[in-house]
N, C-alpha and C. Protein backbone atom coordinates (compact mmCIF):
# COMPACT_ATOMS: atom_id res chain seq x y z
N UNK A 1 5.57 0.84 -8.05
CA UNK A 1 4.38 0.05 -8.17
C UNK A 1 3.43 0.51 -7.05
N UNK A 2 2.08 1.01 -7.37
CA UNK A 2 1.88 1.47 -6.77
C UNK A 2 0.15 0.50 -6.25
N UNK A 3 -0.22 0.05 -4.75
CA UNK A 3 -1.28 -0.60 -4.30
C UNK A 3 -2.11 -0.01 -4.07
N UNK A 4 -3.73 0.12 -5.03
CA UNK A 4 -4.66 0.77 -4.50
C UNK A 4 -5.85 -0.38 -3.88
N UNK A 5 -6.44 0.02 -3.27
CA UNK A 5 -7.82 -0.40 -2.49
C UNK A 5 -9.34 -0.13 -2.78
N UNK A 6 -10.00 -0.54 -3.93
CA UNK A 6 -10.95 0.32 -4.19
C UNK A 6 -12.15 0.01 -3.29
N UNK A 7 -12.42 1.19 -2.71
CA UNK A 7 -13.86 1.78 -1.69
C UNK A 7 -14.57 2.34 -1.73
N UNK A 8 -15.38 2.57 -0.41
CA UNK A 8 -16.66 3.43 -0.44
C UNK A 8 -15.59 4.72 0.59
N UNK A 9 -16.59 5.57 1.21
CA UNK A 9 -15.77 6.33 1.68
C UNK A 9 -15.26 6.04 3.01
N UNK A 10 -15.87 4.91 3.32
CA UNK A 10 -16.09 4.36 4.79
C UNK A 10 -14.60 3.21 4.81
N UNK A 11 -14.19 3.08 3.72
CA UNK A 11 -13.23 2.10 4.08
C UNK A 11 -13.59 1.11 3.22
N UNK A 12 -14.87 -0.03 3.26
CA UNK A 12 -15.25 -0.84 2.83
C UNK A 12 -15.34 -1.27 1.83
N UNK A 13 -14.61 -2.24 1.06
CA UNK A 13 -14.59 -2.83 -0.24
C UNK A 13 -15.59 -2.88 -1.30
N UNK A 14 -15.37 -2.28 -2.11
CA UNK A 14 -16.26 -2.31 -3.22
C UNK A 14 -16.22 -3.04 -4.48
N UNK A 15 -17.01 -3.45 -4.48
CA UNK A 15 -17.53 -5.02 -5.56
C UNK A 15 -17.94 -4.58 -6.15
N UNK A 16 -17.72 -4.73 -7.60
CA UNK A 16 -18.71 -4.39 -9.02
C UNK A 16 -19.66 -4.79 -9.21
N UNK A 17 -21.10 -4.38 -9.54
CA UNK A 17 -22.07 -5.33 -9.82
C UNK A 17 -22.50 -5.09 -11.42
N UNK A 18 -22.83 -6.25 -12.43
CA UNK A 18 -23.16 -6.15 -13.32
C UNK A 18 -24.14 -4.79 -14.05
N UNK A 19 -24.17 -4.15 -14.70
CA UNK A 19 -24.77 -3.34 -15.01
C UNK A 19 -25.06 -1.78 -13.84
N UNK A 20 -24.80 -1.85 -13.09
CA UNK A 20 -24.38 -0.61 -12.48
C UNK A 20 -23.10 0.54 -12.50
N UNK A 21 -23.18 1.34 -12.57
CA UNK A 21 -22.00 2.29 -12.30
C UNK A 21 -20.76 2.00 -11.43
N UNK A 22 -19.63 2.14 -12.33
CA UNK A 22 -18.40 1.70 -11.58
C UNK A 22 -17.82 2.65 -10.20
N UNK A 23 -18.12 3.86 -10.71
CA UNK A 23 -17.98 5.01 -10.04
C UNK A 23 -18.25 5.91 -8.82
N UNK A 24 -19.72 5.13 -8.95
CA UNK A 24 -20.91 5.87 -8.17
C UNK A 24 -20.36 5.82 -6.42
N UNK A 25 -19.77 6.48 -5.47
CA UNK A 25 -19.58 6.37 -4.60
C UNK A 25 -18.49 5.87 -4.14
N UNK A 26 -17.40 5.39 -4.87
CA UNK A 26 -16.30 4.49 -4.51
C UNK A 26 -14.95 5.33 -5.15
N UNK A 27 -14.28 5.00 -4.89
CA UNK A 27 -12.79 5.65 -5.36
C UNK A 27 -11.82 4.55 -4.98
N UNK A 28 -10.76 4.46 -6.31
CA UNK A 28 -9.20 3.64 -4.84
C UNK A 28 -8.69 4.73 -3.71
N UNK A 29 -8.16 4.05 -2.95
CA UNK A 29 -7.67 4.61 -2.05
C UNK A 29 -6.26 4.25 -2.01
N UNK A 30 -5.35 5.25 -1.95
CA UNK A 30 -3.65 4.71 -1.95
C UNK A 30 -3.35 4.39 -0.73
N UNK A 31 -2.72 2.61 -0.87
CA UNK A 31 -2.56 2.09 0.69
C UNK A 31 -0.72 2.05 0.57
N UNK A 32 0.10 2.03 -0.31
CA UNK A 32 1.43 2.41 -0.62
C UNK A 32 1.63 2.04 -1.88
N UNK A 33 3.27 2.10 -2.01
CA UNK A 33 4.04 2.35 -3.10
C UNK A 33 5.43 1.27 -2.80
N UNK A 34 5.70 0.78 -3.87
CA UNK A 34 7.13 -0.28 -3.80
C UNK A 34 7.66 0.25 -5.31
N UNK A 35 9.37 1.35 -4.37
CA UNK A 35 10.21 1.62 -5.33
C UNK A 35 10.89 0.57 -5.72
N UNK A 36 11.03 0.14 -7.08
CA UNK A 36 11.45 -1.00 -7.55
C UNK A 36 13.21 -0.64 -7.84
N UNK A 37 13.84 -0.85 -7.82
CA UNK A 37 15.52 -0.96 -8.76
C UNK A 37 15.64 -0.95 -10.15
N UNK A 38 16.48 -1.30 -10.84
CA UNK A 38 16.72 -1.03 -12.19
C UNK A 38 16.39 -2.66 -12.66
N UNK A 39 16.71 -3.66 -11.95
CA UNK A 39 16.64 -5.10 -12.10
C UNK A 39 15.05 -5.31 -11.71
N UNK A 40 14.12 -4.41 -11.18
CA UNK A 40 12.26 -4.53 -10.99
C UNK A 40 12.53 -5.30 -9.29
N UNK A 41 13.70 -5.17 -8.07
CA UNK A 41 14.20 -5.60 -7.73
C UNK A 41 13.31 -4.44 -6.38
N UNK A 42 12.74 -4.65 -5.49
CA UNK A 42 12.09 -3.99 -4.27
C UNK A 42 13.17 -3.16 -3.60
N UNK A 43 13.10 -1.65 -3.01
CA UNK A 43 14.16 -0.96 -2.64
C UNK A 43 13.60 -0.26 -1.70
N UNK A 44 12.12 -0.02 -1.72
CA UNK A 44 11.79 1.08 -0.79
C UNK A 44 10.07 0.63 -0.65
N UNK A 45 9.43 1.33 0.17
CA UNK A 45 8.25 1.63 0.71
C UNK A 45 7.90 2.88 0.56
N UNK A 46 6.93 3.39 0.17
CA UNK A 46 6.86 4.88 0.11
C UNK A 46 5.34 5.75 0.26
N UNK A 47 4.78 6.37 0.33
CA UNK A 47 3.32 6.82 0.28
C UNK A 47 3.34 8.32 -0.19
N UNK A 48 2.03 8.75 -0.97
CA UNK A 48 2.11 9.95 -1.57
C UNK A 48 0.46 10.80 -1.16
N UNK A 49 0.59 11.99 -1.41
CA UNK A 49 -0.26 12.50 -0.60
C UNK A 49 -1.75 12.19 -1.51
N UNK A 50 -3.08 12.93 -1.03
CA UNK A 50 -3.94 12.55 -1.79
C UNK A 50 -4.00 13.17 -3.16
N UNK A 51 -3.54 14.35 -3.52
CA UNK A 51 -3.67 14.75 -4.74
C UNK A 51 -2.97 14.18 -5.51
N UNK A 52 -2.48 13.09 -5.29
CA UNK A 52 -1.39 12.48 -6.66
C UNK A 52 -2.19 11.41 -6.85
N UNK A 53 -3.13 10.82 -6.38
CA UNK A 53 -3.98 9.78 -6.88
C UNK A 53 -5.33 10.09 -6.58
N UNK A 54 -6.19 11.21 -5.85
CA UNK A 54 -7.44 11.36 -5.91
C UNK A 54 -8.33 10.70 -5.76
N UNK A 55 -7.97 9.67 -5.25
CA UNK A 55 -8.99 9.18 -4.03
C UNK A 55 -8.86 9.40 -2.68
N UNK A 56 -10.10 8.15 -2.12
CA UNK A 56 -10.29 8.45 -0.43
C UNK A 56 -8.91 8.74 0.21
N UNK A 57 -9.01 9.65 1.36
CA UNK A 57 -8.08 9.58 2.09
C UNK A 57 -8.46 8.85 3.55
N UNK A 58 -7.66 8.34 3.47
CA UNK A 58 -7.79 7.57 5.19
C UNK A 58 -6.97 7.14 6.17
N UNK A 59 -7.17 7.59 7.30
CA UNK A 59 -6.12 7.96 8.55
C UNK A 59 -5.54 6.46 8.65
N UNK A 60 -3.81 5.78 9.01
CA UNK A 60 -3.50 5.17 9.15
C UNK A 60 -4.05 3.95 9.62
N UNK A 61 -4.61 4.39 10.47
CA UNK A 61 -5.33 2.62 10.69
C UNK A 61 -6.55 2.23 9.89
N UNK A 62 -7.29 2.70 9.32
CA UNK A 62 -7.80 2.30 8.23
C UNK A 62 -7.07 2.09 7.32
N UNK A 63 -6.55 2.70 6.86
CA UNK A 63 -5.79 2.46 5.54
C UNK A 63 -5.11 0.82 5.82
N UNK A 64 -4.32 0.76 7.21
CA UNK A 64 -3.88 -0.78 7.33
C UNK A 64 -4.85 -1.52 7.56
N UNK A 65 -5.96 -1.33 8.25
CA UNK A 65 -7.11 -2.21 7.70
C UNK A 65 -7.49 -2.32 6.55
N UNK A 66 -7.54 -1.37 5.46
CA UNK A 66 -7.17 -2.19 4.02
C UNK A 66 -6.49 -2.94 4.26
N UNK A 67 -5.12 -2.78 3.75
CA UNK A 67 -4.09 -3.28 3.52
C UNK A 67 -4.01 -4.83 4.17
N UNK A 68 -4.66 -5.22 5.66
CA UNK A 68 -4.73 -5.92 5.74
C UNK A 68 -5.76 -7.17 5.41
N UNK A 69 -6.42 -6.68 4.41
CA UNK A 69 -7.37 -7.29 3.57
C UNK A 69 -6.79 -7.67 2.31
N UNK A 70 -5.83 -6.71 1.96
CA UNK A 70 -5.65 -6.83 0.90
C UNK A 70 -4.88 -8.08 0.08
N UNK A 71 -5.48 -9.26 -0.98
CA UNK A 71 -5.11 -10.20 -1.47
C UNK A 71 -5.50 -10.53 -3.13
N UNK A 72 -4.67 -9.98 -3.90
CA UNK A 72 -4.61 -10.40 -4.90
C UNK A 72 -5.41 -11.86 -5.42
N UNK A 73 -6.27 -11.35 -6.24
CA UNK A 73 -7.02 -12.38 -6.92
C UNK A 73 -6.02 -12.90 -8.41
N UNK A 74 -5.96 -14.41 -8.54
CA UNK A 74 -5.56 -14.49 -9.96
C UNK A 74 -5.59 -14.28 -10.72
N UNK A 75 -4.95 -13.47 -11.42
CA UNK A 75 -5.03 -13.15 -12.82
C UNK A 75 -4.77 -14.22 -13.93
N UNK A 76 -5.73 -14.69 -14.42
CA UNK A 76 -5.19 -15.77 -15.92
C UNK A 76 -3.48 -15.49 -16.24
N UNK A 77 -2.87 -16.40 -15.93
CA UNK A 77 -1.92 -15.78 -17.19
C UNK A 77 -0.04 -15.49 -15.89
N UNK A 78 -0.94 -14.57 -15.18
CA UNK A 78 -0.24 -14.11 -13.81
C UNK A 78 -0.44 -14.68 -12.47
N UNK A 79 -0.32 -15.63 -12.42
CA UNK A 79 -1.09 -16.20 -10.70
C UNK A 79 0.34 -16.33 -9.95
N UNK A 80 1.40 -16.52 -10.45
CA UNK A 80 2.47 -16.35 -9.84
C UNK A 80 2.91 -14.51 -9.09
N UNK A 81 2.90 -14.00 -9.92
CA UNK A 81 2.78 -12.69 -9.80
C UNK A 81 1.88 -12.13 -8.61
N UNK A 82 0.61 -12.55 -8.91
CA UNK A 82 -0.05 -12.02 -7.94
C UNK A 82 -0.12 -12.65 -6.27
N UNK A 83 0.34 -13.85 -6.71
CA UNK A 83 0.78 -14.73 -5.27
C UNK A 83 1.72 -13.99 -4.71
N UNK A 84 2.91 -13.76 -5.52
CA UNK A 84 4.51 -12.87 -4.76
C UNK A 84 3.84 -11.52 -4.22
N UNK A 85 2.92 -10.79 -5.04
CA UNK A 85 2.20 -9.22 -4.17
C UNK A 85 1.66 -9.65 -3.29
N UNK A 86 0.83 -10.83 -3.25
CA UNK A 86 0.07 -10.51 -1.65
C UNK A 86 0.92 -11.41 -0.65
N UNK A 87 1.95 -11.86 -1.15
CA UNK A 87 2.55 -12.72 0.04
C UNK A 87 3.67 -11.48 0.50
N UNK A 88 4.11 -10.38 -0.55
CA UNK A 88 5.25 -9.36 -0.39
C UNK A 88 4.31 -8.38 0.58
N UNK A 89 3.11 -8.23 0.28
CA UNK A 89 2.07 -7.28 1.41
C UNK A 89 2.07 -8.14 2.74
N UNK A 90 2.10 -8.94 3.10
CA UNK A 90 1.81 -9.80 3.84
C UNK A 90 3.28 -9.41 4.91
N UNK A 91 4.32 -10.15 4.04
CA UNK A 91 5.95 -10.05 5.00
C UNK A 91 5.79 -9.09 5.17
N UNK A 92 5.73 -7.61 4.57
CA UNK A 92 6.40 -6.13 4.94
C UNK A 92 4.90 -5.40 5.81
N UNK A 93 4.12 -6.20 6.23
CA UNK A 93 3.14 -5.57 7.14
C UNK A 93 4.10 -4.75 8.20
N UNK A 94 4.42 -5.02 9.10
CA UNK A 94 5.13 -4.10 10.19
C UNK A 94 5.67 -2.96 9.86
N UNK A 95 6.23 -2.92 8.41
CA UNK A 95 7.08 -1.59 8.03
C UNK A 95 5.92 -0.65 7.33
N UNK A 96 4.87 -1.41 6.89
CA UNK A 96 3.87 -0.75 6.27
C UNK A 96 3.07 -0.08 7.02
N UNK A 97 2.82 -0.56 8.33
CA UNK A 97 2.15 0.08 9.30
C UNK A 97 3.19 1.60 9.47
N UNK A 98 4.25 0.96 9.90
CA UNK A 98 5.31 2.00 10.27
C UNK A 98 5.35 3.59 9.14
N UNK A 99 5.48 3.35 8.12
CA UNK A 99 5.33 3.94 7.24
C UNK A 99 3.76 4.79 6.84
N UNK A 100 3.11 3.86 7.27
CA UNK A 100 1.55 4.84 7.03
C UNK A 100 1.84 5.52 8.30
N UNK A 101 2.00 5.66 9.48
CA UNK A 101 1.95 6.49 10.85
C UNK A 101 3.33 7.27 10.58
N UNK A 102 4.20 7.06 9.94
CA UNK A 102 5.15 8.24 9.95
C UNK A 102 4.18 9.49 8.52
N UNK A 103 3.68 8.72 7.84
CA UNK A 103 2.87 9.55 7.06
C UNK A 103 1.36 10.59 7.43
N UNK A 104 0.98 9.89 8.47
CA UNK A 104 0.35 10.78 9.26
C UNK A 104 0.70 11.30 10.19
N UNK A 105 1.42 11.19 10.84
CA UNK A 105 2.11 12.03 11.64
C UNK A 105 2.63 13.43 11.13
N UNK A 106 3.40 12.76 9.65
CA UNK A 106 4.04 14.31 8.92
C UNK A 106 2.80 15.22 8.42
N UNK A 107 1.30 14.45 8.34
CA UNK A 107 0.78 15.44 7.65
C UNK A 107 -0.06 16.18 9.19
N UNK A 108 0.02 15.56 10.79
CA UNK A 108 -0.49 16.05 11.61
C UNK A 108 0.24 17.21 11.89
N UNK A 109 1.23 17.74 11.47
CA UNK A 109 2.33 18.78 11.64
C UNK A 109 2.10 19.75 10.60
N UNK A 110 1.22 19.34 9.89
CA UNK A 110 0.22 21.14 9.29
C UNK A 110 -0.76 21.46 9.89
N UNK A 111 -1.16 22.59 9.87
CA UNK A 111 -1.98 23.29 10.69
C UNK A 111 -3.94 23.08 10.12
N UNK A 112 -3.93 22.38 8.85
CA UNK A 112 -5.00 22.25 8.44
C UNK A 112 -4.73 21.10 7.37
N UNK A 113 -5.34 20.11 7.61
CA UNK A 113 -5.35 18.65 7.24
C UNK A 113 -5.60 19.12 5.81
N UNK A 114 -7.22 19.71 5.27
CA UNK A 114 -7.81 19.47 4.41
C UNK A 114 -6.68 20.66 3.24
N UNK A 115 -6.32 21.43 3.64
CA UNK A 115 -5.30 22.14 2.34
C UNK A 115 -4.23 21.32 1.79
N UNK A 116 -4.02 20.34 2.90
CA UNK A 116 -2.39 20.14 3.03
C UNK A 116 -2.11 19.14 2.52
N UNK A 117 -3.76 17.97 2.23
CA UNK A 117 -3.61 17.11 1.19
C UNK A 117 -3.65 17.62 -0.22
N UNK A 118 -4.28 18.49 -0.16
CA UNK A 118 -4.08 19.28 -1.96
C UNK A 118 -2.66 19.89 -2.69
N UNK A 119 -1.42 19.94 -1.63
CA UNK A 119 -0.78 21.05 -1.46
C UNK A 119 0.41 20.26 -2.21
N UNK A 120 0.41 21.02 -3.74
CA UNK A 120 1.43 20.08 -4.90
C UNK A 120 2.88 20.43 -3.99
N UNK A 121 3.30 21.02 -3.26
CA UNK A 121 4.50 21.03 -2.42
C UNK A 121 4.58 19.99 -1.76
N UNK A 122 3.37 18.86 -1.86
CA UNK A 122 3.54 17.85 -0.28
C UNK A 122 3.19 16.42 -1.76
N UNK A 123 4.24 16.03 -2.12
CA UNK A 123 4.19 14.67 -3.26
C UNK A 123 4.31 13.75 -2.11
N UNK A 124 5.66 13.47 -1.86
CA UNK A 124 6.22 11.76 -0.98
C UNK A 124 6.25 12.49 0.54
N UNK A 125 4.94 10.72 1.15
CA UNK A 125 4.84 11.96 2.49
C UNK A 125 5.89 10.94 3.65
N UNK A 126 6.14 9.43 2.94
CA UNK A 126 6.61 8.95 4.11
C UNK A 126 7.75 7.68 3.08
N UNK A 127 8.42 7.61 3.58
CA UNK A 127 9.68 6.12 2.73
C UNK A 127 10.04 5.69 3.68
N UNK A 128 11.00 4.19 3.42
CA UNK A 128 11.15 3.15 4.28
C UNK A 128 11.60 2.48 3.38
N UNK A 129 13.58 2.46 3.70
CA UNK A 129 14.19 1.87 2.71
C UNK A 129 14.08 -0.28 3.09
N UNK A 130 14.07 -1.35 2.04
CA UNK A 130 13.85 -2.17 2.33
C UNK A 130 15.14 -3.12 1.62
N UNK A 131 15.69 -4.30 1.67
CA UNK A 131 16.41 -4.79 2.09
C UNK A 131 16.12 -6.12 1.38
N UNK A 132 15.56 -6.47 0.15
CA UNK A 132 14.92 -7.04 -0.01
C UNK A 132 15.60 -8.81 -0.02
N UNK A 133 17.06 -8.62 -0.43
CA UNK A 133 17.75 -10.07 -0.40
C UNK A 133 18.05 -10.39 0.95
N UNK A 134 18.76 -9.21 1.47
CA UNK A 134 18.81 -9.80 2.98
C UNK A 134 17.23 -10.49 3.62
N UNK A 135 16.21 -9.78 3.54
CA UNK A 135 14.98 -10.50 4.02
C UNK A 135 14.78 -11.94 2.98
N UNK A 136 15.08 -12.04 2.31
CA UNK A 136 14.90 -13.29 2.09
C UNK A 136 16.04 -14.06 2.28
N UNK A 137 17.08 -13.43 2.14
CA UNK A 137 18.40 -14.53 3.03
C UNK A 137 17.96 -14.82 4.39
N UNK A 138 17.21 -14.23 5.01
CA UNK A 138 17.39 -14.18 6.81
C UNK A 138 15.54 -15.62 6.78
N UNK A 139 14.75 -15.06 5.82
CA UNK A 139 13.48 -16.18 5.68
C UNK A 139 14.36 -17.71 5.28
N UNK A 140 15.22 -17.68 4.00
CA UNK A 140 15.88 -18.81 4.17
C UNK A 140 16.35 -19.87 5.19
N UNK A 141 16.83 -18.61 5.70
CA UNK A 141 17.85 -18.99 6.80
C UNK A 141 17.00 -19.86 8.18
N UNK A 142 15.84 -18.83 8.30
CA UNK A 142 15.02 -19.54 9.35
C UNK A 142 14.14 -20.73 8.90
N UNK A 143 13.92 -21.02 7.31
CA UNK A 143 13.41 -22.06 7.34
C UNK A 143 14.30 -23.44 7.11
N UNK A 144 16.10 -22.96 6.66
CA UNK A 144 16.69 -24.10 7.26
C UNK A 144 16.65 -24.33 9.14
N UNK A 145 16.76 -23.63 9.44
CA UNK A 145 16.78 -23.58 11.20
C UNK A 145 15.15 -24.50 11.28
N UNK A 146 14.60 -24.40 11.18
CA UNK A 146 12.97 -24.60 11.53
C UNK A 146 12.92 -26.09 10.63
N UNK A 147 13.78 -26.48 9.94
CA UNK A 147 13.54 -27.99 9.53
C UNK A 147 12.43 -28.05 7.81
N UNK A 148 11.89 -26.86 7.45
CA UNK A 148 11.03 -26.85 6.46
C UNK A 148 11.54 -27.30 5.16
């Protein structure tokens, strides 16, 4: 499953306006990826370079400045759904950070940034296996401790 961010090139959120071009200046930007299990069951964290989705690219801390914007609006139909994504973006912030800076880091270890995002040899640039029952056994756990 994969979270995009759609922007300008600057980072900044882009809003549709009636009768204008969807296109004009904006692209998503890939802020990560959640490898799911066979049960749709969370297993991993992952990020891929820019040629596999062709939008903006943007150096780790932007990109988590998305990310830390990022909140699912209701979908008719899905509001449960979209509550569990932005509350699941929300818990795994720390590993997500972690994971965008091991991803730039691996791509600061080519000698030229701008080839090396094109470069179909460079697909998955960073993973971060996740744990997903234990983290919610251990959230349980602290909200029996905490009285909630």
């Amino acid at each position: 499953m994969h979270l995009f961010w759609h922007a300008t090139a600057t980072g900044r959120r882009r809003y549709f306006l009636a009768g204008k071009p969807r296109w004009q200046r904006t692209a998503p930007t890939h802020l990560f990826a959640i490898s799911l299990d066979a049960r749709g069951l969370p297993v991993a964290l992952f990020s891929v370079n820019q040629w596999v989705i062709d939008g903006h690219w943007f150096d780790a801390r932007t990109t988590l400045a998305c990310v830390d914007r990022f909140a699912m609006a209701d979908v008719p139909g899905h509001e449960a759904s979209c509550r569990w994504l932005s509350g699941f973006v929300r818990l795994y912030r720390p590993l997500i950070a972690e994971l965008l800076i091991r991803r730039d880091q691996r791509m600061a270890r080519r000698p030229d940034q701008g080839p090396a995002l094109q470069d179909r040899r460079l697909e998955l640039l960073s993973q971060l296996p996740i744990d997903w029952i234990a983290d919610m056994d251990a959230l349980e756990a602290e909200s029996v401790r905490r009285g909630w």
